[in-house]
N, C-alpha and C. Protein backbone atom coordinates (compact mmCIF):
# COMPACT_ATOMS: atom_id res chain seq x y z
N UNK A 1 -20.78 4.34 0.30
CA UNK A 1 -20.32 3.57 -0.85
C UNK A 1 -21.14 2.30 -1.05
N UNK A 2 -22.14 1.66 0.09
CA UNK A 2 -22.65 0.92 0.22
C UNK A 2 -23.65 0.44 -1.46
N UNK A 3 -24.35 1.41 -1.53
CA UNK A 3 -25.39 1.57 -2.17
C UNK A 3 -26.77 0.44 -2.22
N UNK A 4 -27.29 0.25 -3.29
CA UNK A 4 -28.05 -0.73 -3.21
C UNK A 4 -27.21 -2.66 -3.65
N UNK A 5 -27.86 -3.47 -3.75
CA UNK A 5 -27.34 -5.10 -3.40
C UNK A 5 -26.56 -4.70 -4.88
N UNK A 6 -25.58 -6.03 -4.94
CA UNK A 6 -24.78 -5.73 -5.70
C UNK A 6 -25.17 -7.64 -6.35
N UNK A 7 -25.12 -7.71 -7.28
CA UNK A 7 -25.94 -8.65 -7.80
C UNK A 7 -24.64 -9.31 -9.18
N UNK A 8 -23.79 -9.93 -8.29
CA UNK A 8 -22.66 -10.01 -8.69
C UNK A 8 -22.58 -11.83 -9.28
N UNK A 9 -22.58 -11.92 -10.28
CA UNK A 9 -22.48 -13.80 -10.76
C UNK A 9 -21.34 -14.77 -10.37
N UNK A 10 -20.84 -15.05 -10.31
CA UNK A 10 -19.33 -16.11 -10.26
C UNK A 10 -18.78 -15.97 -11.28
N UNK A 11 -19.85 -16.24 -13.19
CA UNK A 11 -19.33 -16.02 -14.17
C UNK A 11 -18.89 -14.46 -14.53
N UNK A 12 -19.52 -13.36 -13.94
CA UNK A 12 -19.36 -11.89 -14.14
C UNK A 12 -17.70 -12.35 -13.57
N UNK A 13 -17.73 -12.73 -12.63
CA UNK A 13 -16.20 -12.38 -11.78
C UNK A 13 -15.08 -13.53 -12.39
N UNK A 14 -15.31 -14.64 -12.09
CA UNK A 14 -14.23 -15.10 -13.57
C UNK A 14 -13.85 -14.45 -14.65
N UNK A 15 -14.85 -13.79 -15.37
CA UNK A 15 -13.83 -13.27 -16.55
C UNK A 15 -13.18 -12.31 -16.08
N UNK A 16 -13.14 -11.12 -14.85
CA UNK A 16 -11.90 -10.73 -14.14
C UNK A 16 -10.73 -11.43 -14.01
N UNK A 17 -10.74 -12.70 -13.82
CA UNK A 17 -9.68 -13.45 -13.36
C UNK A 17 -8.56 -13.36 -14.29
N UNK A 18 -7.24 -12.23 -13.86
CA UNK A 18 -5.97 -12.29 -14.49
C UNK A 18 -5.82 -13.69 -14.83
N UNK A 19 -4.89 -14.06 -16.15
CA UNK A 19 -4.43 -14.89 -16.93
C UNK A 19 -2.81 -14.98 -16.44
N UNK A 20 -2.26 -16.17 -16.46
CA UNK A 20 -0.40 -16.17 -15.72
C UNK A 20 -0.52 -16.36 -14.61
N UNK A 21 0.75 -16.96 -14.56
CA UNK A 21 1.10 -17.82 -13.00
C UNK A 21 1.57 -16.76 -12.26
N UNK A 22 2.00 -15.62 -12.62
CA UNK A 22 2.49 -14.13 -11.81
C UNK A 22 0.89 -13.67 -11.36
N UNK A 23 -0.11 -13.39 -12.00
CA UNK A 23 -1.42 -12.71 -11.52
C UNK A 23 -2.09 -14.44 -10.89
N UNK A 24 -1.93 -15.36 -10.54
CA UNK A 24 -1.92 -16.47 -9.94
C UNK A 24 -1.83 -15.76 -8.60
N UNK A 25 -0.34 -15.69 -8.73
CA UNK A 25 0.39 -15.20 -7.63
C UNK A 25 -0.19 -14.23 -6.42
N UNK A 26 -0.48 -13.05 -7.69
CA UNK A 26 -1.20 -11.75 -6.93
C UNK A 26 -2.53 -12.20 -6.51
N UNK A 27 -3.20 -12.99 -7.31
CA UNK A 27 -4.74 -13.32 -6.39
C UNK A 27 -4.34 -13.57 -4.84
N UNK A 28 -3.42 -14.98 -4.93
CA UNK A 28 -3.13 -15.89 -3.71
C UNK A 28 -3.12 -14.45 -2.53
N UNK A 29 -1.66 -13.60 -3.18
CA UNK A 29 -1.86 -12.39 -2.06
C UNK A 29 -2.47 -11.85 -2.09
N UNK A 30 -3.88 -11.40 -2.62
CA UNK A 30 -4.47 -10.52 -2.32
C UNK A 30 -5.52 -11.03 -1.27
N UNK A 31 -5.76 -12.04 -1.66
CA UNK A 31 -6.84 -12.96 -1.37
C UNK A 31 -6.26 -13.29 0.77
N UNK A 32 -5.05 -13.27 0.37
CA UNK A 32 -3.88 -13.21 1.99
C UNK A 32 -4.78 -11.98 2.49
N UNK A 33 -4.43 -11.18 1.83
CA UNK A 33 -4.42 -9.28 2.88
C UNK A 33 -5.72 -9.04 2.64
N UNK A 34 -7.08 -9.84 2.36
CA UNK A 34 -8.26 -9.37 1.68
C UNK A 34 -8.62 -9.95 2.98
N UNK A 35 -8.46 -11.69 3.61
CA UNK A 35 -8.38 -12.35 4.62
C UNK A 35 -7.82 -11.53 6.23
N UNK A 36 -6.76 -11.20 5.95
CA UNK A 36 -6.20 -10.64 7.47
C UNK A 36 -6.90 -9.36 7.36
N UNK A 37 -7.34 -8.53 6.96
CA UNK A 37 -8.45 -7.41 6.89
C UNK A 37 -9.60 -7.70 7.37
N UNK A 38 -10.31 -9.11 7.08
CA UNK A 38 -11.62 -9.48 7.55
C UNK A 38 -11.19 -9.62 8.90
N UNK A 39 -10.03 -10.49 9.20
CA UNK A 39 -10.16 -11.33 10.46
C UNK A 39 -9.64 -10.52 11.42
N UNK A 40 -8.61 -9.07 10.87
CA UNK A 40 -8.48 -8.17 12.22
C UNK A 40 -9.84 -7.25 12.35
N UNK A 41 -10.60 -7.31 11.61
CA UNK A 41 -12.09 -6.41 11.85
C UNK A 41 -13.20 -7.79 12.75
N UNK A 42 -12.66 -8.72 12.84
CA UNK A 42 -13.28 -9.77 13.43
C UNK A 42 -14.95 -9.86 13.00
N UNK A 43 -15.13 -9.80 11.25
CA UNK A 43 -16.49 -10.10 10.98
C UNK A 43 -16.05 -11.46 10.25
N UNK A 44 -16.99 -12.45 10.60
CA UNK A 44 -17.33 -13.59 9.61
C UNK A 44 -17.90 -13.41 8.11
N UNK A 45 -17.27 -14.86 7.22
CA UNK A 45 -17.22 -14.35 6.00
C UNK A 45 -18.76 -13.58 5.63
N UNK A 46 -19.87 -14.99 5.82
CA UNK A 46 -21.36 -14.01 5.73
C UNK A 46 -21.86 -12.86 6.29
N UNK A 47 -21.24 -12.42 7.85
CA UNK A 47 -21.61 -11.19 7.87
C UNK A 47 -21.66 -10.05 6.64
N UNK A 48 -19.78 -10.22 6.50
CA UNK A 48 -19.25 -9.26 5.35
C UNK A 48 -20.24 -9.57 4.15
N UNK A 49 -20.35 -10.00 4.06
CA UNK A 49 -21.27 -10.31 2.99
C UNK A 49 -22.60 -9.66 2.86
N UNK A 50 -23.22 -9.93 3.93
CA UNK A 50 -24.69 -8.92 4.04
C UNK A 50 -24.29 -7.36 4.32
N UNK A 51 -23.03 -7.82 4.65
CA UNK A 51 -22.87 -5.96 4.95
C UNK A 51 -22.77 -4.59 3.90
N UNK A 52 -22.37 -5.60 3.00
CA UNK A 52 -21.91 -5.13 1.67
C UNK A 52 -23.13 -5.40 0.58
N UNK A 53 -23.96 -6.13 0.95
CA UNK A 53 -25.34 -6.11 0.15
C UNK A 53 -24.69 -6.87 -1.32
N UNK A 54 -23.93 -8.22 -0.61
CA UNK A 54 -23.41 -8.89 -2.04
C UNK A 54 -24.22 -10.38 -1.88
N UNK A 55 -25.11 -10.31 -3.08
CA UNK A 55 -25.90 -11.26 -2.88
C UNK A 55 -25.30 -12.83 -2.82
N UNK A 56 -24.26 -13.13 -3.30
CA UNK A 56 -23.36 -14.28 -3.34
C UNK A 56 -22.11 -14.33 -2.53
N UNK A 57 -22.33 -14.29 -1.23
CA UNK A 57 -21.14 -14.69 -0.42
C UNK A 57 -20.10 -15.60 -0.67
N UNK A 58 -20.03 -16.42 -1.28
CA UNK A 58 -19.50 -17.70 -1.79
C UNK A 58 -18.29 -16.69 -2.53
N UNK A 59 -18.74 -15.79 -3.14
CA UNK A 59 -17.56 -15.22 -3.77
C UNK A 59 -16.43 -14.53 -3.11
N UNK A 60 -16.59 -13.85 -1.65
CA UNK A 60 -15.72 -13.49 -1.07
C UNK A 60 -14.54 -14.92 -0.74
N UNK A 61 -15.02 -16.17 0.08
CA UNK A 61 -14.34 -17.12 0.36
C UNK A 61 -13.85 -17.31 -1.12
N UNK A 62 -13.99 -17.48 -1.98
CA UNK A 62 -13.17 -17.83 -3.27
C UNK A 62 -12.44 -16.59 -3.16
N UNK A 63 -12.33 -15.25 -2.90
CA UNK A 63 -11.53 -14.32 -3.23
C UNK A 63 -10.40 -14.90 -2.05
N UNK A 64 -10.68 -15.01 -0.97
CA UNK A 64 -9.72 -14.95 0.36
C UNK A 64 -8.80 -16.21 0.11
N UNK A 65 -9.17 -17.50 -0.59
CA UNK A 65 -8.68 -18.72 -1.19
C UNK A 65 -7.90 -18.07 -2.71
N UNK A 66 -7.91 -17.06 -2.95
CA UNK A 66 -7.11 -16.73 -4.00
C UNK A 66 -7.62 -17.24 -5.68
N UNK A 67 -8.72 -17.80 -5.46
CA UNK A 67 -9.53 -18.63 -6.51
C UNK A 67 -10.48 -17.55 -7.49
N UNK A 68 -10.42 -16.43 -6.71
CA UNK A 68 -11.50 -15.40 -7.83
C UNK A 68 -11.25 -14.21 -7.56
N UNK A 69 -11.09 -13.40 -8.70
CA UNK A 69 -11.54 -11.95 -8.29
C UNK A 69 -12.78 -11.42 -8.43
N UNK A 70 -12.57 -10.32 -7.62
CA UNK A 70 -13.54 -9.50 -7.37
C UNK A 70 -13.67 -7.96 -8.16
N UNK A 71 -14.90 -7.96 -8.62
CA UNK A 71 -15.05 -6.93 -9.55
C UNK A 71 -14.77 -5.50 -8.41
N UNK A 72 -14.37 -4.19 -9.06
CA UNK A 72 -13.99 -2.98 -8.82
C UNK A 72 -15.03 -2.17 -7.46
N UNK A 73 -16.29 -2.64 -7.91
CA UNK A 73 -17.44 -2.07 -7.19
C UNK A 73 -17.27 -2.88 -6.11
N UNK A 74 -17.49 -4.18 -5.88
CA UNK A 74 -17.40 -5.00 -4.77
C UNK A 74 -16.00 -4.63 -3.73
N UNK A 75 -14.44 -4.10 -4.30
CA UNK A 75 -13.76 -3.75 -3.48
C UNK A 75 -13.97 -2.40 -3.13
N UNK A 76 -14.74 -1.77 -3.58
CA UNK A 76 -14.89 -0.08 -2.85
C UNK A 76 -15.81 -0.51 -1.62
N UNK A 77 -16.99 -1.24 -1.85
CA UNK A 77 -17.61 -1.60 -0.79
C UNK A 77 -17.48 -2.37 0.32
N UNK A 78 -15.81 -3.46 0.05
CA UNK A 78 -15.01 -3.94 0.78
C UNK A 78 -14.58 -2.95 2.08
N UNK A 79 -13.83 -2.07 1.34
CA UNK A 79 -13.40 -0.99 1.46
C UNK A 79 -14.15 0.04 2.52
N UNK A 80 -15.47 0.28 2.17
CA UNK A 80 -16.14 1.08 3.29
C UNK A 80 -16.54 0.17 4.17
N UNK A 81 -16.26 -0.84 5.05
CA UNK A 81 -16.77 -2.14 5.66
C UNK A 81 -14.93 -2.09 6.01
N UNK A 82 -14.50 -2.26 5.67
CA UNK A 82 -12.87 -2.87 6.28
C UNK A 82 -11.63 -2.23 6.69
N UNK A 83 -11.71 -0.99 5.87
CA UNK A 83 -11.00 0.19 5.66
C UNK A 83 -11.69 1.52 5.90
N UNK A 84 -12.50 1.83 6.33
CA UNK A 84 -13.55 2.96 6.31
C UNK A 84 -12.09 3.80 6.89
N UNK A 85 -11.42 4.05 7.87
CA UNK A 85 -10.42 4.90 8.35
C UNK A 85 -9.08 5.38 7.18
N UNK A 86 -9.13 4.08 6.35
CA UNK A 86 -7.25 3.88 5.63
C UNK A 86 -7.63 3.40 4.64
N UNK A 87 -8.82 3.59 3.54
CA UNK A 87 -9.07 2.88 2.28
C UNK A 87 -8.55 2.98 1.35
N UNK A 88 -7.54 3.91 1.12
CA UNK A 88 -6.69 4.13 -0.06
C UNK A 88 -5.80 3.02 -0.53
N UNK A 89 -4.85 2.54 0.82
CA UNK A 89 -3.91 1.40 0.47
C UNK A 89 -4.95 0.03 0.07
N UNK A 90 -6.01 0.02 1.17
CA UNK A 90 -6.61 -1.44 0.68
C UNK A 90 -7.24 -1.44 -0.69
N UNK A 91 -8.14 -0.35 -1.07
CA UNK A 91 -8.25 -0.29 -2.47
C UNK A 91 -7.07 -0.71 -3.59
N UNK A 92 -6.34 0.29 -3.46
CA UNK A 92 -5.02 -0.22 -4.44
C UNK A 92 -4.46 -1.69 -4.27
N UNK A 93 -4.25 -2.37 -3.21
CA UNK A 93 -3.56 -3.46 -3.31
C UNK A 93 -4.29 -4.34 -3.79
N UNK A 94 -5.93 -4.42 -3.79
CA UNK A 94 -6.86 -5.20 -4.51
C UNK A 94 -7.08 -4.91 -5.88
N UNK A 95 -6.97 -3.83 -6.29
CA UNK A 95 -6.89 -2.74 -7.65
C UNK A 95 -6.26 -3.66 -8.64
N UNK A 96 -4.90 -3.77 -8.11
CA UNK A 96 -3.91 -4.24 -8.51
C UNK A 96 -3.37 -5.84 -8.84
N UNK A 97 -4.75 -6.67 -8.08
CA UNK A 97 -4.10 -7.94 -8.23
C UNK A 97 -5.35 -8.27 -9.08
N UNK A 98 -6.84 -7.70 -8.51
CA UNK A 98 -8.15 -7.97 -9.40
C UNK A 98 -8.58 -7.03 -10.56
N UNK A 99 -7.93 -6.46 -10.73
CA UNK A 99 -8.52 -5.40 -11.89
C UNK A 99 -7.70 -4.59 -12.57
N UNK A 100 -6.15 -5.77 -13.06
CA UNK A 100 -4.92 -5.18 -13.24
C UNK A 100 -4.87 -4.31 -14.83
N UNK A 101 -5.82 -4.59 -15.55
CA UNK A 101 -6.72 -3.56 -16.56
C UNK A 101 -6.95 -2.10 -16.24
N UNK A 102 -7.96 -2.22 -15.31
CA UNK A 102 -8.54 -0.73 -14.84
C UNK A 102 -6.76 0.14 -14.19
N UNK A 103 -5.60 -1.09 -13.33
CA UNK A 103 -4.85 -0.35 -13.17
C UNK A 103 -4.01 0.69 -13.70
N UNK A 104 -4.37 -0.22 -14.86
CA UNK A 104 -2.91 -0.14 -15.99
C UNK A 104 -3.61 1.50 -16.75
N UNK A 105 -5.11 1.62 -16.49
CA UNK A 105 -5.75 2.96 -17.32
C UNK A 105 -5.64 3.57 -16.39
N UNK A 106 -5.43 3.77 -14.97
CA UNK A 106 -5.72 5.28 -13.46
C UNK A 106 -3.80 5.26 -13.82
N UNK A 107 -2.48 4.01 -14.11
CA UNK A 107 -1.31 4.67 -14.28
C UNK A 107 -1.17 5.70 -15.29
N UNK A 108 -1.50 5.14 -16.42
CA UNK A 108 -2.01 5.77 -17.94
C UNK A 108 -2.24 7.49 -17.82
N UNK A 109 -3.33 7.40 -16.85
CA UNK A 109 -3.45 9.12 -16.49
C UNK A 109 -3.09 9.75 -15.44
N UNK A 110 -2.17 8.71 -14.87
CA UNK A 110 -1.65 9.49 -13.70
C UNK A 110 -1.91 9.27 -12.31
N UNK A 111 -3.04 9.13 -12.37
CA UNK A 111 -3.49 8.73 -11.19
C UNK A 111 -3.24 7.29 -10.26
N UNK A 112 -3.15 6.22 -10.78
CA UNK A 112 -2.56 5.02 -9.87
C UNK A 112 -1.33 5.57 -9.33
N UNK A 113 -0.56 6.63 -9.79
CA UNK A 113 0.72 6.87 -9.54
C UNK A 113 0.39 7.72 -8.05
N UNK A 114 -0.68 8.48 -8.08
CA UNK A 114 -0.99 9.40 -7.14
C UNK A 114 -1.85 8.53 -5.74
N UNK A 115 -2.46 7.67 -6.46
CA UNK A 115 -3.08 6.79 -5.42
C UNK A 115 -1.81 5.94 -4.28
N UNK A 116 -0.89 5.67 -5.34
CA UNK A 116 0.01 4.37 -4.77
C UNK A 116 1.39 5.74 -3.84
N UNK A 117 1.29 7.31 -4.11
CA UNK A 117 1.94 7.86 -3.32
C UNK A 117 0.95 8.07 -1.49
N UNK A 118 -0.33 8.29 -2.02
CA UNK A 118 -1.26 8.41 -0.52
C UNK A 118 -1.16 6.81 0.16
N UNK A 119 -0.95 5.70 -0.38
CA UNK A 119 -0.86 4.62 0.00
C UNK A 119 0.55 4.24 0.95
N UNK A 120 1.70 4.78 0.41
CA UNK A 120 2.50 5.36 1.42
C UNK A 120 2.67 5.92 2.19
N UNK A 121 2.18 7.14 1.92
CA UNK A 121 2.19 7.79 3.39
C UNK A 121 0.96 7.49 4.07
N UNK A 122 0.19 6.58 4.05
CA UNK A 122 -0.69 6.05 4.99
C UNK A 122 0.16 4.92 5.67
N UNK A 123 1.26 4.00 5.07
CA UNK A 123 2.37 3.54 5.70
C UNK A 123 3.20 4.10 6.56
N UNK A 124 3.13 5.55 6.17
CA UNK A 124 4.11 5.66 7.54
C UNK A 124 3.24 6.34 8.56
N UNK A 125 2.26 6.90 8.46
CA UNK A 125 1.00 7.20 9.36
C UNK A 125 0.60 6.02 10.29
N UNK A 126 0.97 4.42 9.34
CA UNK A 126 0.61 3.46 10.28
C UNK A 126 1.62 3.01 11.67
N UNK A 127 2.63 3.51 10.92
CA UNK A 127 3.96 3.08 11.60
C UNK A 127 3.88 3.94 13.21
N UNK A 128 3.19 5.33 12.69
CA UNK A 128 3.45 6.11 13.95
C UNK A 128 1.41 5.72 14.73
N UNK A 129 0.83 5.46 14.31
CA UNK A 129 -0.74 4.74 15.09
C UNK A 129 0.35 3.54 15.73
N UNK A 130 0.13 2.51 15.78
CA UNK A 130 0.90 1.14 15.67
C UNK A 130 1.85 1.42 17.19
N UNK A 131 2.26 2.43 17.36
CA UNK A 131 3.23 2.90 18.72
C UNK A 131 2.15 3.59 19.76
N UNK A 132 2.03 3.06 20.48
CA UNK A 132 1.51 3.91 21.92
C UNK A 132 2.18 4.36 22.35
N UNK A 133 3.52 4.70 22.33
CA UNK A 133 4.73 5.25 23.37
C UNK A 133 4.21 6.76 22.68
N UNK A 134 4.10 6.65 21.26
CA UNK A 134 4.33 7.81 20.34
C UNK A 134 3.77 9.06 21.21
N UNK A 135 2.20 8.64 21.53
CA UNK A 135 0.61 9.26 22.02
C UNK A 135 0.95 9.63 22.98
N UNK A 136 1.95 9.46 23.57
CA UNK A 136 2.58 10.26 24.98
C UNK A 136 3.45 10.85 24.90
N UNK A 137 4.23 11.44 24.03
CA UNK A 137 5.31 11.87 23.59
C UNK A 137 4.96 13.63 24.44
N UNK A 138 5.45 14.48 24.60
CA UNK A 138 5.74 15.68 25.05
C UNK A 138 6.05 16.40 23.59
N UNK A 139 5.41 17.78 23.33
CA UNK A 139 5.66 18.31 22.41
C UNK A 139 7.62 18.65 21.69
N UNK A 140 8.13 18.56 22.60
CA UNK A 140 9.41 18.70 22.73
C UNK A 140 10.07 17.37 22.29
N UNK A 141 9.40 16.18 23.11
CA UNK A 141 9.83 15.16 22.63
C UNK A 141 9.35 14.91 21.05
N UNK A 142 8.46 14.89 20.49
CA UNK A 142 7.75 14.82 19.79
C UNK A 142 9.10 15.42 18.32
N UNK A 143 9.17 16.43 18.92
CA UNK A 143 10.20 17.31 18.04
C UNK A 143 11.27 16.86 17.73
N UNK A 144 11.86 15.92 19.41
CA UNK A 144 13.09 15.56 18.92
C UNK A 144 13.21 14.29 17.93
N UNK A 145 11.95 13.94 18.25
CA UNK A 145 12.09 12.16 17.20
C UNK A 145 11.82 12.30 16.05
N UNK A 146 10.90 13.18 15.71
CA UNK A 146 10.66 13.64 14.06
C UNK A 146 11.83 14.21 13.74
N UNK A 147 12.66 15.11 14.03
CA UNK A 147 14.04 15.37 13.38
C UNK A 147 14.82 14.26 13.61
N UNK A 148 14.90 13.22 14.57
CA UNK A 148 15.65 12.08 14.38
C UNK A 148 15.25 11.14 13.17
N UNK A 149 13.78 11.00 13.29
CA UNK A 149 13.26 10.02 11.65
C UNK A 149 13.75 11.01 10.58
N UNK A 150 13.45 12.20 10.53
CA UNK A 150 14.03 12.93 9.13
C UNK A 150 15.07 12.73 8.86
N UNK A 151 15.91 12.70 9.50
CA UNK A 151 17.72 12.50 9.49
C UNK A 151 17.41 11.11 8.76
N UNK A 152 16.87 10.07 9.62
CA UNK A 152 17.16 8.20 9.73
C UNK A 152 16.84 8.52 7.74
N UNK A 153 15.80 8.91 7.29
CA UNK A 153 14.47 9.02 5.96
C UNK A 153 15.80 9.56 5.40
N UNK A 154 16.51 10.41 5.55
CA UNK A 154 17.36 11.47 4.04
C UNK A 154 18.41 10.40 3.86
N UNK A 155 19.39 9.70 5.65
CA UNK A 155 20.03 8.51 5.33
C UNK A 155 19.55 7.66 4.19
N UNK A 156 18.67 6.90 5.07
CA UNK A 156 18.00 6.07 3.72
C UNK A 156 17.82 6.03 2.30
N UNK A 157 17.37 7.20 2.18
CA UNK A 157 17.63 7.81 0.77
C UNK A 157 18.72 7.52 0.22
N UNK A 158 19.58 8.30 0.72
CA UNK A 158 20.94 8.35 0.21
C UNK A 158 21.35 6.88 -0.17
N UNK A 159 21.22 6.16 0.33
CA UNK A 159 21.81 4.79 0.79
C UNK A 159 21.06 4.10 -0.36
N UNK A 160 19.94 4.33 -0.66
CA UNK A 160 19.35 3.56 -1.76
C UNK A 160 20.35 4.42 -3.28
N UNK A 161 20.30 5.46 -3.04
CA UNK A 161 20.71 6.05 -4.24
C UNK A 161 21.89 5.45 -4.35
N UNK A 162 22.83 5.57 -3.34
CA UNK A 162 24.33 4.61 -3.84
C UNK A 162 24.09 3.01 -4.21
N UNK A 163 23.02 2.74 -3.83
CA UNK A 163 22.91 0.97 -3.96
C UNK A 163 22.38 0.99 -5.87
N UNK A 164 21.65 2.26 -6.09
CA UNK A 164 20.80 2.29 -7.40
C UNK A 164 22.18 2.43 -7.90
N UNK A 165 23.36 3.43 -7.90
CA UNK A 165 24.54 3.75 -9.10
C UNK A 165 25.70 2.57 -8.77
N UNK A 166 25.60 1.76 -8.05
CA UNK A 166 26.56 0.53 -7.75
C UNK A 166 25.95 -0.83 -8.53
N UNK A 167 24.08 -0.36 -8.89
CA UNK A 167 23.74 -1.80 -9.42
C UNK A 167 23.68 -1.24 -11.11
N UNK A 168 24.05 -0.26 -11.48
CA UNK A 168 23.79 0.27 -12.79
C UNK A 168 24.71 -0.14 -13.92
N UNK A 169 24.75 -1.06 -14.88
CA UNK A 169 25.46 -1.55 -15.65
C UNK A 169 26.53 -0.60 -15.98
N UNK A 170 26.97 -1.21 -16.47
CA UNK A 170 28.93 -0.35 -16.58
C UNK A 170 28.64 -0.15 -18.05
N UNK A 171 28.86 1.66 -18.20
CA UNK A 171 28.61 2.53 -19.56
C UNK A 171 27.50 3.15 -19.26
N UNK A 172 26.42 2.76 -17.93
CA UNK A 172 25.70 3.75 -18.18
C UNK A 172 26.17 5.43 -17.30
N UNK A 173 25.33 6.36 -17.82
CA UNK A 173 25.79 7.42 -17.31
C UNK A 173 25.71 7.61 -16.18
N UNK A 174 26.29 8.12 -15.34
CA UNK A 174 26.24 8.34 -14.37
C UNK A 174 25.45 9.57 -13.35
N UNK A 175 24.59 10.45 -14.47
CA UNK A 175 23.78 11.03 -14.35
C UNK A 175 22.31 11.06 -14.64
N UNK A 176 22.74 9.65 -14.95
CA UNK A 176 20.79 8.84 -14.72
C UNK A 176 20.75 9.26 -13.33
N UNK A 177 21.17 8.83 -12.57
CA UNK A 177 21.54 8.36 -11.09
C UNK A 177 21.66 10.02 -10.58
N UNK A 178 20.18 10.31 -9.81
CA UNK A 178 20.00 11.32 -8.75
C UNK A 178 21.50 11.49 -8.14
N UNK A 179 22.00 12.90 -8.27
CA UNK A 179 22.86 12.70 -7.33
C UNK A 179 22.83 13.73 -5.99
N UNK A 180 23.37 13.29 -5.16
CA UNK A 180 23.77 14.77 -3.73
C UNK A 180 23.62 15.88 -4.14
N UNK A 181 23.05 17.08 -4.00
CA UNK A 181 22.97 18.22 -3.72
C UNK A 181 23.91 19.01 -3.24
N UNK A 182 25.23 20.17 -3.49
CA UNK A 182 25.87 20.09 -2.54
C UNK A 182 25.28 20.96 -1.35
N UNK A 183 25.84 20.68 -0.09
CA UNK A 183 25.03 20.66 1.07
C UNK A 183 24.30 19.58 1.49
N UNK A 184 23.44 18.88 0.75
CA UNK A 184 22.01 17.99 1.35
C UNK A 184 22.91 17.06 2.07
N UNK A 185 21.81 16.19 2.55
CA UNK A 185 22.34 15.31 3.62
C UNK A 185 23.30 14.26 3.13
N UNK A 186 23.96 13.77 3.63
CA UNK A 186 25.22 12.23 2.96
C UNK A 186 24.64 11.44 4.27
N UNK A 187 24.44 10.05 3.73
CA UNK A 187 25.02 9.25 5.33
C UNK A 187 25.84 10.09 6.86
N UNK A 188 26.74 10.64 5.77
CA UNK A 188 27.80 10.59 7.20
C UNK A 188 27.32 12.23 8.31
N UNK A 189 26.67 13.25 7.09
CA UNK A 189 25.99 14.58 7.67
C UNK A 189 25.15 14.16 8.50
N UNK A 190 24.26 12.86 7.79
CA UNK A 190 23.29 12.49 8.39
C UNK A 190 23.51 12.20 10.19
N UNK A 191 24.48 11.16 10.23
CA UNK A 191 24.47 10.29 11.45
C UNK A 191 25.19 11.57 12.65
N UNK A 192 25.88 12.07 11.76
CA UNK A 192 26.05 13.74 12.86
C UNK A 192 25.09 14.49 12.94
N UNK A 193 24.39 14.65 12.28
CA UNK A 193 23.22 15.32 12.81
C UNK A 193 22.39 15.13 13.88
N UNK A 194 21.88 13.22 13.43
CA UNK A 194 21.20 12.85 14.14
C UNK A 194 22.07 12.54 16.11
N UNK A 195 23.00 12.38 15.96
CA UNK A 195 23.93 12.78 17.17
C UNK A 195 24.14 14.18 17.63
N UNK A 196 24.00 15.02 17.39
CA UNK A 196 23.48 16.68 17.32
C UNK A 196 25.30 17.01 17.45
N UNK A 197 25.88 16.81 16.40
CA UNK A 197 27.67 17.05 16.05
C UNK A 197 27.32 18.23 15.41
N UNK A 198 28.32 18.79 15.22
CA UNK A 198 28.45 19.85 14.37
C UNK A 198 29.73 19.17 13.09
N UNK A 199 29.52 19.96 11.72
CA UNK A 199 30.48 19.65 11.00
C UNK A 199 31.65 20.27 11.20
């Protein structure tokens, strides 16, 4: 993704710069998680900089200070430099605070929608890297904790769905609101299950 130098102005990247104290906002964080990305890969700002063949380093520290965005090309190449393993989520969360235009056209066709589902389940992919106990698990064991998270995941579900038809203004239908399956899991199937009860 590297390619050749990327010959990027200050003025090219200002006129990126979202307008509103909400895309304010999103720089500050992006510019947060653009920062803790560099500093858990432990490269300095100019390294990253030559690494990525961006002739103006100055512009990353304004991105990490929340002061500039960064054009589309410069975060893919972020991206193969910071994320080379998990680039999907870091792409999107920069996508989204610097180039909330281009976002608004990949939702448009579908695709931000498809990006921001692989961005999840690279969340819970992280959740299970992140555990060393996991990497020792016994195939058996292994078995029993994934049917215990499936159980904990359908709970959850559920639990949001009653919180979604409890916050739903009064008159609306009540079949906006996903409901139970009969059979599928409830809270209460759930927590017997995950206790290995029978109904």
């Amino acid at each position: 993704m590297a390619g050749v130098a990327v010959d990027t102005s200050l003025a090219a990247a200002t006129g990126l710069f979202p307008q509103g104290v909400a895309s304010t906002k999103a720089l500050v964080k992006a510019g947060a998680f653009l920062h803790d990305m560099r500093e858990a890969a432990g490269i300095p700002l100019e390294d990253l900089g030559k690494a990525i063949d961006l002739k103006d380093p100055s512009l990353l520290e304004l991105a990490e200070n929340g002061k500039m965005a960064l054009p589309f090309e410069v975060i893919l190449r972020l991206a193969s430099v910071l994320a080379r393993n998990d680039p999907v989520p870091f792409v999107m969360n920069l996508t989204k605070a610097y180039s909330p235009g281009l976002w608004k056209v990949l939702e448009s066709l579908g695709i931000g929608r498809v990006i921001e589902h692989a961005g999840r389940e690279h969340e819970f992919i992280s959740i299970y890297r992140a555990r060393d106990e996991a990497r020792t698990l016994t195939d058996e064991e292994f078995s029993r904790v994934r049917k215990f998270v499936e159980t904990a995941f359908d709970m959850a579900l559920e639990f949001n769905r009653e919180a979604k038809a409890a916050a739903q203004p009064k008159g609306t239908p009540r079949s906006a609101t996903p409901r139970t399956a009969p059979g599928a899991t409830t809270p209460r199937r759930a927590a017997k299950a995950a206790a290995g009860e029978e109904e």
